[in-house]
N, C-alpha and C. Protein backbone atom coordinates (compact mmCIF):
# COMPACT_ATOMS: atom_id res chain seq x y z
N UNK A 1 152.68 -156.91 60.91
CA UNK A 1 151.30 -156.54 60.75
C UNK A 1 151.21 -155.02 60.71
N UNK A 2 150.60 -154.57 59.81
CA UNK A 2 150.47 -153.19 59.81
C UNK A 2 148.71 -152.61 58.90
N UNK A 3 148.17 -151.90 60.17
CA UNK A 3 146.88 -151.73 60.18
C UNK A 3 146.97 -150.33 58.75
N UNK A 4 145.53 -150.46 57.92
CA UNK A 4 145.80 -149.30 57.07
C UNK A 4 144.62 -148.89 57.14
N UNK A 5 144.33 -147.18 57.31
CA UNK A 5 142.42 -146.76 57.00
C UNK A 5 142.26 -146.59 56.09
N UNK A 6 140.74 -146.64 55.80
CA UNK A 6 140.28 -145.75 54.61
C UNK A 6 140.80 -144.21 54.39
N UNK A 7 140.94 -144.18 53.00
CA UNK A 7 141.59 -143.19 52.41
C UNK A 7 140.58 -142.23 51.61
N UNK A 8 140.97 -141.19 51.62
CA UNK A 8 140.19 -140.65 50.48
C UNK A 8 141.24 -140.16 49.17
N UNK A 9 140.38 -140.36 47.73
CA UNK A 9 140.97 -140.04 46.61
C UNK A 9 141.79 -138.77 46.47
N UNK A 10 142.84 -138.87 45.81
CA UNK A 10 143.56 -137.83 45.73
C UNK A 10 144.14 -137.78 44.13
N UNK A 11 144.22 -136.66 43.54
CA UNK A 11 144.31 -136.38 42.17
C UNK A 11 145.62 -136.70 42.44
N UNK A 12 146.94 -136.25 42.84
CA UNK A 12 148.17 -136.21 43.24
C UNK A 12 148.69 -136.42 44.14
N UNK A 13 149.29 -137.21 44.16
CA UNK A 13 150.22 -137.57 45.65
C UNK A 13 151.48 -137.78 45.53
N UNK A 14 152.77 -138.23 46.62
CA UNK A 14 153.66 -138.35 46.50
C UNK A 14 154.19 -139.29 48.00
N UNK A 15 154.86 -140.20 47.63
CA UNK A 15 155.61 -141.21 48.89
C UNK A 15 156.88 -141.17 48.58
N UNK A 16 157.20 -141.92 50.04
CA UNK A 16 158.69 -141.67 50.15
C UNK A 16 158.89 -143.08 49.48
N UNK A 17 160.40 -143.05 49.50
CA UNK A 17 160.95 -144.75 48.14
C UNK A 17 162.28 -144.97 49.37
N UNK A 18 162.49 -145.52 49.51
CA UNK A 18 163.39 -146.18 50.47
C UNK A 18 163.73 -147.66 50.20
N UNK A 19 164.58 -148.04 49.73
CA UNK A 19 165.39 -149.32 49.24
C UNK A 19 166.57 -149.97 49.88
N UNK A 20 166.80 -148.58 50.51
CA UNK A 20 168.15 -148.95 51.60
C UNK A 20 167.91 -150.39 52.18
N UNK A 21 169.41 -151.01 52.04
CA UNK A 21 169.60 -152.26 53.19
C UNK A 21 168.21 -153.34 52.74
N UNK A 22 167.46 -153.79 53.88
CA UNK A 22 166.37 -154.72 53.66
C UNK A 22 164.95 -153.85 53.44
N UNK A 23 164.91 -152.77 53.51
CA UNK A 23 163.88 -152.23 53.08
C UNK A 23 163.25 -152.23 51.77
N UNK A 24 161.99 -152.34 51.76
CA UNK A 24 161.15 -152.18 50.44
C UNK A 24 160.19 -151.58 50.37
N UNK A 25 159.75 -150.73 49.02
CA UNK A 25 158.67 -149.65 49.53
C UNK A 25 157.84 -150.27 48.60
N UNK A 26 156.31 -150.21 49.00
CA UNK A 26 155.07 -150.91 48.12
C UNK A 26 154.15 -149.60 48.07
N UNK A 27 153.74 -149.99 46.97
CA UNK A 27 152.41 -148.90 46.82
C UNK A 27 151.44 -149.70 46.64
N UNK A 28 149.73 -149.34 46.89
CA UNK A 28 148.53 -149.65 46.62
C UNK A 28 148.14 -148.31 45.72
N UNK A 29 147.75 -148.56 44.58
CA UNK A 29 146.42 -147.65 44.07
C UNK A 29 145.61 -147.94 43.49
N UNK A 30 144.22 -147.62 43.75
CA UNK A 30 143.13 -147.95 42.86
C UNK A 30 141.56 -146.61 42.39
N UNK A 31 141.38 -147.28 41.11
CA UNK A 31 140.74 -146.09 40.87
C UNK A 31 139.41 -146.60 41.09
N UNK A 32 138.58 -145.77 41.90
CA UNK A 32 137.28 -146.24 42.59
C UNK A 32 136.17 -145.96 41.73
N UNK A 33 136.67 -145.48 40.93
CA UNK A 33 135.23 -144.81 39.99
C UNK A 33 135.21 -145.63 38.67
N UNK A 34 133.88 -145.11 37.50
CA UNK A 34 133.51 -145.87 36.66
C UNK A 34 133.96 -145.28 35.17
N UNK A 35 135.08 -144.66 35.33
CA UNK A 35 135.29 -144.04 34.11
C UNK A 35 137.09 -144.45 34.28
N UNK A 36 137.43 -145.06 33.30
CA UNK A 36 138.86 -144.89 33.20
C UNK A 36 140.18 -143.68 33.44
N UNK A 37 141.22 -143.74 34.06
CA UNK A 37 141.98 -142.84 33.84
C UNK A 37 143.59 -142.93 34.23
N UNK A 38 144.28 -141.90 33.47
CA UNK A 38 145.42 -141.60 32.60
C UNK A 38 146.22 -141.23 34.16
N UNK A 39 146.92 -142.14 34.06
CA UNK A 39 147.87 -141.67 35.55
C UNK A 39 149.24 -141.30 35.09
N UNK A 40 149.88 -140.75 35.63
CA UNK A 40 151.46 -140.56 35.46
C UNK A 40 152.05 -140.62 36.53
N UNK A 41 153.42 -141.53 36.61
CA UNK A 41 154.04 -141.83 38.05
C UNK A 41 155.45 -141.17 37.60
N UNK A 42 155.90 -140.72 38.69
CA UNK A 42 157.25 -140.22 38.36
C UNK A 42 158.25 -140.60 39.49
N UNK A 43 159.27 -141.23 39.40
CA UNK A 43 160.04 -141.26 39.97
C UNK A 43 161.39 -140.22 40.22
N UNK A 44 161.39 -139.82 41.43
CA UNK A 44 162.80 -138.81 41.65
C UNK A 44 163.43 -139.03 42.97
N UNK A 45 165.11 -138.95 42.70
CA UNK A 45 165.77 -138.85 43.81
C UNK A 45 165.45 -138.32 45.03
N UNK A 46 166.57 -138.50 46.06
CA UNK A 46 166.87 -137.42 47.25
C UNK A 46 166.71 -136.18 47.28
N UNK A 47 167.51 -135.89 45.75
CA UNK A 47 167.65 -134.64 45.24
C UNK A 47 166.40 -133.98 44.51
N UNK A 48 165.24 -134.54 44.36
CA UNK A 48 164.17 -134.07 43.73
C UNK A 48 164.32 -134.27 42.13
N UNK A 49 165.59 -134.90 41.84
CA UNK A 49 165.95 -134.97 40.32
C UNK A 49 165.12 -136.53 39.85
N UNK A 50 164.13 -136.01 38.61
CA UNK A 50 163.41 -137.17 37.83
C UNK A 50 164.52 -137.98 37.54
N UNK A 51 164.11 -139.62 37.97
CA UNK A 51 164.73 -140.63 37.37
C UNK A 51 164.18 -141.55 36.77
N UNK A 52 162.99 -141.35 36.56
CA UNK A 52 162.39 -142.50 35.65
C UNK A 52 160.58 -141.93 35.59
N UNK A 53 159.62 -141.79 34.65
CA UNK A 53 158.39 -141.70 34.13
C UNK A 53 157.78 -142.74 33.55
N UNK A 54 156.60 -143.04 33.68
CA UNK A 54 155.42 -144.03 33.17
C UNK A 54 154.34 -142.91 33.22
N UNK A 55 153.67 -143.68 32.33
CA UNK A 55 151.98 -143.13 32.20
C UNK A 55 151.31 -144.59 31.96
N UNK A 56 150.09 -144.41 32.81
CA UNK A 56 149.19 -145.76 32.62
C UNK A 56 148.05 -145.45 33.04
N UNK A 57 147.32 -146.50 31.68
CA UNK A 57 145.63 -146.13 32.35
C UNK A 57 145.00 -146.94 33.25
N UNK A 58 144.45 -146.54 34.15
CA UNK A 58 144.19 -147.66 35.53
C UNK A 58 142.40 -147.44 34.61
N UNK A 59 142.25 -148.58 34.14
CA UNK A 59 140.20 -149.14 34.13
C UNK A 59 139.53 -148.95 35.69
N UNK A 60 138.44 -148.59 35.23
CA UNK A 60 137.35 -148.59 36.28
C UNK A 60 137.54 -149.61 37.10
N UNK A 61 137.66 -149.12 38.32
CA UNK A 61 137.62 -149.85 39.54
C UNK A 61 139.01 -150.98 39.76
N UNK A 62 139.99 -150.74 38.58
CA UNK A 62 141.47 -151.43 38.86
C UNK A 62 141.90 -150.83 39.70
N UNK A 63 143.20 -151.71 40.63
CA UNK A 63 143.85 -151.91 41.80
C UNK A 63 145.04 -152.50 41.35
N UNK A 64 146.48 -151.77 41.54
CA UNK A 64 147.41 -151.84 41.47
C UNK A 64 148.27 -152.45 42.94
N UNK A 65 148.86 -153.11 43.11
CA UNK A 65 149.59 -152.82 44.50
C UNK A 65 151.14 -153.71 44.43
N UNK A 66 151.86 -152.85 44.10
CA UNK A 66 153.54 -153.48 43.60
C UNK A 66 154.41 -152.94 44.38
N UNK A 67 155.74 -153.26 44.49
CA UNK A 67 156.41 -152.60 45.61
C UNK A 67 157.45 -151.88 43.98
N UNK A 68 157.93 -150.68 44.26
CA UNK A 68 158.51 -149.29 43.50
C UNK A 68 159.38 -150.65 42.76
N UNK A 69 159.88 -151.11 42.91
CA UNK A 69 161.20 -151.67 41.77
C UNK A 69 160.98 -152.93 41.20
N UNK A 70 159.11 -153.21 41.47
CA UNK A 70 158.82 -154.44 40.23
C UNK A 70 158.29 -153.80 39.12
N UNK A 71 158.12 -154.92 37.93
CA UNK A 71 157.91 -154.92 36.81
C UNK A 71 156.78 -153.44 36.54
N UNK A 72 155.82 -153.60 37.39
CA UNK A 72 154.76 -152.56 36.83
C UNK A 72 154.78 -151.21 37.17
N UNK A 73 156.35 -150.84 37.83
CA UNK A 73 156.08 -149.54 38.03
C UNK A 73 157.58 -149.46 37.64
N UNK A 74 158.50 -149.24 38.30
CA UNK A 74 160.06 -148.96 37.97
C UNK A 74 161.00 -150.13 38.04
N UNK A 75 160.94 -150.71 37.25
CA UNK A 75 161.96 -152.22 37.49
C UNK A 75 163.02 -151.57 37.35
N UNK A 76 164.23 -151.84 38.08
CA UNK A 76 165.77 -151.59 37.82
C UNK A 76 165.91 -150.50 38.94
N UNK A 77 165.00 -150.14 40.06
CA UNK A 77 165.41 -149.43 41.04
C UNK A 77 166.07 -149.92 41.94
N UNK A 78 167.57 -149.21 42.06
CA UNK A 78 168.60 -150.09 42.65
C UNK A 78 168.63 -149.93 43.75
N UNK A 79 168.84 -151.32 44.52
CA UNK A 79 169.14 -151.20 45.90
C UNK A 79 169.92 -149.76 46.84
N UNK A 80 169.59 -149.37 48.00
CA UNK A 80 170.37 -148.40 48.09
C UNK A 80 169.42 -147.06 47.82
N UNK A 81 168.50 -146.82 47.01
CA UNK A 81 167.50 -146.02 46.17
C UNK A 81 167.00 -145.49 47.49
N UNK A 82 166.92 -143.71 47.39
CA UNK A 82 166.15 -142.97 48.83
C UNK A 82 165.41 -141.82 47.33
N UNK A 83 164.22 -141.76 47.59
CA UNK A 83 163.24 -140.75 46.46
C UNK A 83 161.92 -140.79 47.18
N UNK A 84 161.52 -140.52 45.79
CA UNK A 84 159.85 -140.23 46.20
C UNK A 84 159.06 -140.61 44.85
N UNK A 85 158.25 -141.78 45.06
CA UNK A 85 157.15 -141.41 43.96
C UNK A 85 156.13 -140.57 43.70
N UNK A 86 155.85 -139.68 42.58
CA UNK A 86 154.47 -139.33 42.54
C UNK A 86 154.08 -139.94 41.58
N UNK A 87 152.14 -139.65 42.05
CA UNK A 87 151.71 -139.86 40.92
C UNK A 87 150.05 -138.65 40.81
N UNK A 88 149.89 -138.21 39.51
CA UNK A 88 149.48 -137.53 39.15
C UNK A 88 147.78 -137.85 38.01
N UNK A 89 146.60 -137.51 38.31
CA UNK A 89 145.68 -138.50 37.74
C UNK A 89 144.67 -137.48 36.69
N UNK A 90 145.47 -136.17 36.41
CA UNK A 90 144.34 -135.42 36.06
C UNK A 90 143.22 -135.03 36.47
N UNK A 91 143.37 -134.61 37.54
CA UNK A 91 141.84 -134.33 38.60
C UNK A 91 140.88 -135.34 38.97
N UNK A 92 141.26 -136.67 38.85
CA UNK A 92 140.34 -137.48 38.98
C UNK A 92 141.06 -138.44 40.46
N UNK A 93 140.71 -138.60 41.36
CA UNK A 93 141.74 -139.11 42.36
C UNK A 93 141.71 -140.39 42.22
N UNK A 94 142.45 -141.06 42.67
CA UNK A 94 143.10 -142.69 42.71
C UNK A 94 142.95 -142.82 44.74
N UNK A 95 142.76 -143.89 44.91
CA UNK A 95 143.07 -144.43 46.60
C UNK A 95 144.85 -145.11 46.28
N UNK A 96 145.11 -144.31 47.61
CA UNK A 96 146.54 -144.80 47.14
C UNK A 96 147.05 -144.96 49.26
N UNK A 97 148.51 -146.10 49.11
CA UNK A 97 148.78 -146.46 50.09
C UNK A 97 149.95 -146.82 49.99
N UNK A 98 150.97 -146.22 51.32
CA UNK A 98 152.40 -146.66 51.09
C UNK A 98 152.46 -148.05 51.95
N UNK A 99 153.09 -148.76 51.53
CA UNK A 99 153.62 -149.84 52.82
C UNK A 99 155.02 -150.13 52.65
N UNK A 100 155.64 -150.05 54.05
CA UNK A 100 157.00 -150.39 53.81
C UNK A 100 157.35 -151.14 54.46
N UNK A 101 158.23 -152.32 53.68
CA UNK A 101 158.86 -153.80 54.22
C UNK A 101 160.37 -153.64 54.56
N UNK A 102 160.69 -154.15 55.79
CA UNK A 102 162.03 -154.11 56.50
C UNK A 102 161.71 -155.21 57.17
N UNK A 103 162.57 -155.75 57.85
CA UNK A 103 163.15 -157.29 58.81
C UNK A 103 163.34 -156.78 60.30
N UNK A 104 162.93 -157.30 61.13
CA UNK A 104 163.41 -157.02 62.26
C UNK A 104 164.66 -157.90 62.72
N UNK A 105 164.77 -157.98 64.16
CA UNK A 105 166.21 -158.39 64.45
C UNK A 105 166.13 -159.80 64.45
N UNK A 106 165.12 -160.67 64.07
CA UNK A 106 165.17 -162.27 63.85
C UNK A 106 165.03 -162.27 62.12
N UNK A 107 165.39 -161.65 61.39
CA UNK A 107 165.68 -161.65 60.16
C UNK A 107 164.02 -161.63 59.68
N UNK A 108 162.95 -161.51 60.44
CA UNK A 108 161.44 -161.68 59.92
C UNK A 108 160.80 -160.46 59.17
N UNK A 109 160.14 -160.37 58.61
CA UNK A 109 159.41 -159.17 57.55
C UNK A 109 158.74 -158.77 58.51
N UNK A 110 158.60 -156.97 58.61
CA UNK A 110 157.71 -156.54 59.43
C UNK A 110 157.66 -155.10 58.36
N UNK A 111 155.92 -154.73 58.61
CA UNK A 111 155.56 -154.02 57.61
C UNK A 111 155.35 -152.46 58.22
N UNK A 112 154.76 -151.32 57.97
CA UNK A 112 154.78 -150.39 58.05
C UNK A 112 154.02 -149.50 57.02
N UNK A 113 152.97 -148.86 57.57
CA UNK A 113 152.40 -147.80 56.38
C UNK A 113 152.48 -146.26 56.70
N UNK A 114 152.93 -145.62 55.66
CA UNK A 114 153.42 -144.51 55.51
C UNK A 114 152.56 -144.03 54.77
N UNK A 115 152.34 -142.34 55.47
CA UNK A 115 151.37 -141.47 54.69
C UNK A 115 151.88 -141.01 52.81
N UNK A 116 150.64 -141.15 52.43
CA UNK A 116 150.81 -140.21 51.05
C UNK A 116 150.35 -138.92 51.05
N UNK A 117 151.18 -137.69 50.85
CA UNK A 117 151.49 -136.70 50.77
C UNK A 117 150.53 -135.99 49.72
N UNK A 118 150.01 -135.42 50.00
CA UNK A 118 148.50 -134.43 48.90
C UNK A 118 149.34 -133.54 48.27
N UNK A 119 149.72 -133.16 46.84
CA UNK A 119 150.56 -132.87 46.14
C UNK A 119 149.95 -131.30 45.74
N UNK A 120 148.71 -131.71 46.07
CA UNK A 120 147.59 -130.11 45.92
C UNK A 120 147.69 -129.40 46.78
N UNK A 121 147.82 -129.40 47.77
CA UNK A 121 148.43 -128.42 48.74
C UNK A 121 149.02 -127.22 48.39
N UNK A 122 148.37 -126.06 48.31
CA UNK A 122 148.86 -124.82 47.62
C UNK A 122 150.51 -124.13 48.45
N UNK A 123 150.73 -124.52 49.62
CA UNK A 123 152.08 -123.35 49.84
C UNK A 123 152.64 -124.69 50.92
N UNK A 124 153.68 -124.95 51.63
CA UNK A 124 153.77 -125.09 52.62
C UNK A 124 153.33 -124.47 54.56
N UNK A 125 152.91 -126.03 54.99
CA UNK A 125 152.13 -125.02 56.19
C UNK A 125 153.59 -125.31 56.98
N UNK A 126 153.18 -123.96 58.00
CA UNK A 126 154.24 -123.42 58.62
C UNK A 126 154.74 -124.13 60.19
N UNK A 127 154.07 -125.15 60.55
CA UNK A 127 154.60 -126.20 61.26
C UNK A 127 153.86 -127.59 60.75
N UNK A 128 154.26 -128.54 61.69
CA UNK A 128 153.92 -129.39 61.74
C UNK A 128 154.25 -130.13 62.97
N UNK A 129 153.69 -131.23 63.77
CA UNK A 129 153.62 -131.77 65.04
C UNK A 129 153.83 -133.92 64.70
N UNK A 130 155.11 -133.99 65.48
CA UNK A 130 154.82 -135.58 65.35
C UNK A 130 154.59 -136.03 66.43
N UNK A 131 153.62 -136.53 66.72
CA UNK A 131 152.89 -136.43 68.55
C UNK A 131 153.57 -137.27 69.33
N UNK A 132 154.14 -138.47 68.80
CA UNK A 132 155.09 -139.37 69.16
C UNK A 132 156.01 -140.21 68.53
N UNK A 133 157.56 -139.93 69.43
CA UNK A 133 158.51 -140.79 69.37
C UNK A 133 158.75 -142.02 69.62
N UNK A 134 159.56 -142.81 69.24
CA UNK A 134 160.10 -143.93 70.25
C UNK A 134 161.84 -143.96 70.02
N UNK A 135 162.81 -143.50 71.04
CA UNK A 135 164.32 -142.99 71.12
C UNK A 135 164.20 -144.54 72.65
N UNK A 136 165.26 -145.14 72.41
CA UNK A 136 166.04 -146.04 73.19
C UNK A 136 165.25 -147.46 73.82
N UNK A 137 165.93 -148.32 74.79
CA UNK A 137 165.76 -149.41 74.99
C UNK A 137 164.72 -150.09 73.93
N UNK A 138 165.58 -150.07 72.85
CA UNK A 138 165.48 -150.73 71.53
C UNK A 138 164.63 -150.27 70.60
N UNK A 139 164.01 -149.07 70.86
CA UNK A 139 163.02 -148.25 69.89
C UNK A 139 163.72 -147.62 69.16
N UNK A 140 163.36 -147.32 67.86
CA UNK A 140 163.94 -146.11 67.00
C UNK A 140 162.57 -145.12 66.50
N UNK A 141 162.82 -144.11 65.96
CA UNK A 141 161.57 -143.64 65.19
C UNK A 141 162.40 -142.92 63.95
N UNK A 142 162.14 -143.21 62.42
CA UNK A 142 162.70 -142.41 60.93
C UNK A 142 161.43 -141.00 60.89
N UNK A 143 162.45 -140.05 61.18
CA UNK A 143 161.42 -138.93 60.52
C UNK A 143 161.44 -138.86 59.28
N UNK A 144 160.68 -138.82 58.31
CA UNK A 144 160.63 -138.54 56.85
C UNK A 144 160.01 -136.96 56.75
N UNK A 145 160.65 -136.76 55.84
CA UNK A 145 160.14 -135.57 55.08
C UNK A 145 160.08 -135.19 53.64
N UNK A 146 158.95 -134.80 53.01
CA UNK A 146 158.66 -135.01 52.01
C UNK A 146 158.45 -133.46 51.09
N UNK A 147 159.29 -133.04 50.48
CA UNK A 147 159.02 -131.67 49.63
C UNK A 147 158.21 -131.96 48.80
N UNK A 148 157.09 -131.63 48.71
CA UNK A 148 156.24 -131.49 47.13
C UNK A 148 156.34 -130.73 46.14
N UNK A 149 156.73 -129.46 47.04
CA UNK A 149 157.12 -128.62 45.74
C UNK A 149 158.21 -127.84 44.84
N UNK A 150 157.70 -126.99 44.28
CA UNK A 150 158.98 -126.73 43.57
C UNK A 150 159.99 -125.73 43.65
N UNK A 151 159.96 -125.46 44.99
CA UNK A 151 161.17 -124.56 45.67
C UNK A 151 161.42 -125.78 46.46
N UNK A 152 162.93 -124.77 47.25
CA UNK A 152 163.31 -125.60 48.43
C UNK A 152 162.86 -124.95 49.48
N UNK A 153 162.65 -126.07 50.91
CA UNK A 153 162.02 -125.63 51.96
C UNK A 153 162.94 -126.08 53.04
N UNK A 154 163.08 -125.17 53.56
CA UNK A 154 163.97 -125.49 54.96
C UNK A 154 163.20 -125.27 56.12
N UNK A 155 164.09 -125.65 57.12
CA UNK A 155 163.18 -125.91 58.66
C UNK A 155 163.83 -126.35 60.29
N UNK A 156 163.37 -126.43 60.89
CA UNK A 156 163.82 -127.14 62.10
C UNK A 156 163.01 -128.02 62.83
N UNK A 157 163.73 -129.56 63.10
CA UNK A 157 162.83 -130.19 63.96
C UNK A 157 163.56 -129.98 65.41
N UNK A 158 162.10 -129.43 66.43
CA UNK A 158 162.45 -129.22 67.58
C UNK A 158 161.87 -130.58 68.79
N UNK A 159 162.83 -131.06 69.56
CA UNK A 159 162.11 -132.80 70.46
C UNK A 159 161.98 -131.75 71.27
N UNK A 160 161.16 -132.70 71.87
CA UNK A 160 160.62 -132.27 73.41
C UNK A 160 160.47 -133.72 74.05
N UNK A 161 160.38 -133.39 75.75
CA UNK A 161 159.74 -134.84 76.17
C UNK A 161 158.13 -134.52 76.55
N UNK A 162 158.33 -135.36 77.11
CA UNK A 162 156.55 -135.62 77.65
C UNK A 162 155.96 -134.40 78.97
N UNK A 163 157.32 -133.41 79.30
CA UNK A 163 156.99 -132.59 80.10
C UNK A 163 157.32 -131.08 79.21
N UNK A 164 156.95 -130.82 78.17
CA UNK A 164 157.39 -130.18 77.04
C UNK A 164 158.99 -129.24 77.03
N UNK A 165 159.98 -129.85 77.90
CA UNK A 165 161.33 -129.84 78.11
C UNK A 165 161.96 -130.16 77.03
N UNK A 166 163.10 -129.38 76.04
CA UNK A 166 163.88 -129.83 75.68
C UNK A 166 164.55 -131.61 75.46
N UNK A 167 164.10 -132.11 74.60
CA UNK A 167 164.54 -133.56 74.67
C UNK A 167 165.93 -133.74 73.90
N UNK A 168 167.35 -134.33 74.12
CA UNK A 168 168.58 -133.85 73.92
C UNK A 168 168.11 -136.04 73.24
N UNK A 169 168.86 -135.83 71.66
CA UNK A 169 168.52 -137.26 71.22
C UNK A 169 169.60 -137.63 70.33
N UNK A 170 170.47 -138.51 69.82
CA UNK A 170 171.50 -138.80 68.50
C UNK A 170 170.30 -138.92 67.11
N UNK A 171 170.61 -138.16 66.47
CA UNK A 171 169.91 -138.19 64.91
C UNK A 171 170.89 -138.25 64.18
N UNK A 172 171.16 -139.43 63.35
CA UNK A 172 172.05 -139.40 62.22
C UNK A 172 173.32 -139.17 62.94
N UNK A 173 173.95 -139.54 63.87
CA UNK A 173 175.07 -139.34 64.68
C UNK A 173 175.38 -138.16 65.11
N UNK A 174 174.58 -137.01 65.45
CA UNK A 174 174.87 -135.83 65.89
C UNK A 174 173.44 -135.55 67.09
N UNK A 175 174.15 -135.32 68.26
CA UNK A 175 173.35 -135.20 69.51
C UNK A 175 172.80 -133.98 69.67
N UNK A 176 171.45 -133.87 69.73
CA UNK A 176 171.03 -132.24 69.78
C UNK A 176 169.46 -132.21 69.85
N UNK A 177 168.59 -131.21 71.04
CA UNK A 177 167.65 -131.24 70.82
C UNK A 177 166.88 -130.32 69.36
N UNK A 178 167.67 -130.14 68.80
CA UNK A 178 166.45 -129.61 67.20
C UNK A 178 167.76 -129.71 66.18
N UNK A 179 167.21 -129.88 65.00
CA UNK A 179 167.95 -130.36 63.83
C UNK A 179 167.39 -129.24 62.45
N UNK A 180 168.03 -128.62 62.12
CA UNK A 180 168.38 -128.39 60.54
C UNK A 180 167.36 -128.64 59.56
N UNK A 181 167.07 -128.55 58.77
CA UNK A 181 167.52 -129.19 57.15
C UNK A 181 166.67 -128.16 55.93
N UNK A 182 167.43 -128.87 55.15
CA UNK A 182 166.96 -128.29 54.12
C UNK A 182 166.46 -129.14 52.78
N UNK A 183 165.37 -129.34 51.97
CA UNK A 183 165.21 -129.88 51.42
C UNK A 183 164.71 -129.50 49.67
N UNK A 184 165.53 -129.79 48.78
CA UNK A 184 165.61 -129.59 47.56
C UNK A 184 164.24 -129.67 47.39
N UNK A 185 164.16 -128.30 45.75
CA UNK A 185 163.03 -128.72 45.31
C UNK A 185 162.27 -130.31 44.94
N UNK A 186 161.37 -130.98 45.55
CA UNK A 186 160.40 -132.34 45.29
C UNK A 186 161.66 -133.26 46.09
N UNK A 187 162.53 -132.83 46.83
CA UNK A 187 163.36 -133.78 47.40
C UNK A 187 162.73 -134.53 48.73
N UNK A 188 163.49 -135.59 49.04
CA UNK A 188 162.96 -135.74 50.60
C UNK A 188 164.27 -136.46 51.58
N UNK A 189 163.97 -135.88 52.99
CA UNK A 189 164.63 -136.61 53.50
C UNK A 189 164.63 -137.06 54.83
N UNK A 190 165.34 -138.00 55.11
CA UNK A 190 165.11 -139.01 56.69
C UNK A 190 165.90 -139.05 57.45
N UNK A 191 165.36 -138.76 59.02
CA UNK A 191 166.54 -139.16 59.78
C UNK A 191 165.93 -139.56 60.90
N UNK A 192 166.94 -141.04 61.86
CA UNK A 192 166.82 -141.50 62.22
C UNK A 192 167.82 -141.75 63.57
């Protein structure tokens, strides 16, 4: 079960694509208004490198909602697949929504919604805060990160605990309270 809010329209956006293992990434979009319009979706790697383009006109008040590697958006996205979709509407915004499907440990579907990324955003802002974790007795938490634009942006994520102390955690098999990275132009990436 995974709760989703109201959204507001956005000319451009961008989600993360994650295919790995049992994962599946779904999108919702719909255009709320009474005038037709010209969308363009683009698909790109890890690396920020385009791997696949569509253009489609979503009619007044159509609603799309497919997961990235069926028929109506990128068929043939292969298992294994870590990117990002955008999509782009000509100033006219679309409602758009990530959901992502994975299995828990009784082999059952359990869902997940993930933010879409405002592609209008003029510079990168200079932090950002994830208010909460979940690290051990069977919790995990995937940080995602999402480049929009067209440089690369590097950074550091710094843990803390709940007494704003240094929190010492395994990310991606390396133990350390703050992590690295760097992320290609429109690239993105996760760790867990």
């Amino acid at each position: 079960e995974a709760g989703i809010g109201a959204v507001q329209p956005l000319s451009s956006g961008k989600i993360f694509v994650d295919q790995r293992g049992p994962n599946r990434t779904g999108v919702a979009l719909v255009n709320p208004f009474d005038d037709a319009v010209l969308v363009t979706l683009v698909l790109r790697d890890s690396f920020g490198e385009e791997v696949g383009r569509r253009t489609r006109v979503f009619e007044p008040h159509e609603h799309l909602a497919k997961y990235v590697h069926e028929e109506a958006l990128f068929p043939g996205t292969p298992a294994g697949f870590v990117g990002s979709l955008t999509f782009a509407s000509g100033g006219v915004g679309l409602g758009a929504v990530t959901l992502r499907q994975n299995v828990n440990v009784h082999g059952e579907p359990i869902f997940a919604t993930l933010p879409v990324v405002d592609v209008s955003v003029p510079e990168p802002q200079p932090w950002s805060v994830l208010p909460q974790i979940g690290a051990g007795q069977g919790l995990s938490t995937q940080i995602v990160l999402i480049n929009p634009f067209g440089t690369r942006v590097k950074g550091r994520i710094e843990l803390v605990d709940d007494h704003g102390s240094p929190l010492s955690l395994e990310v991606d098999g390396a133990e350390s309270t703050r992590f690295d990275y760097l992320l290609e132009s429109h690239g993105v990436a996760s760790f867990t």
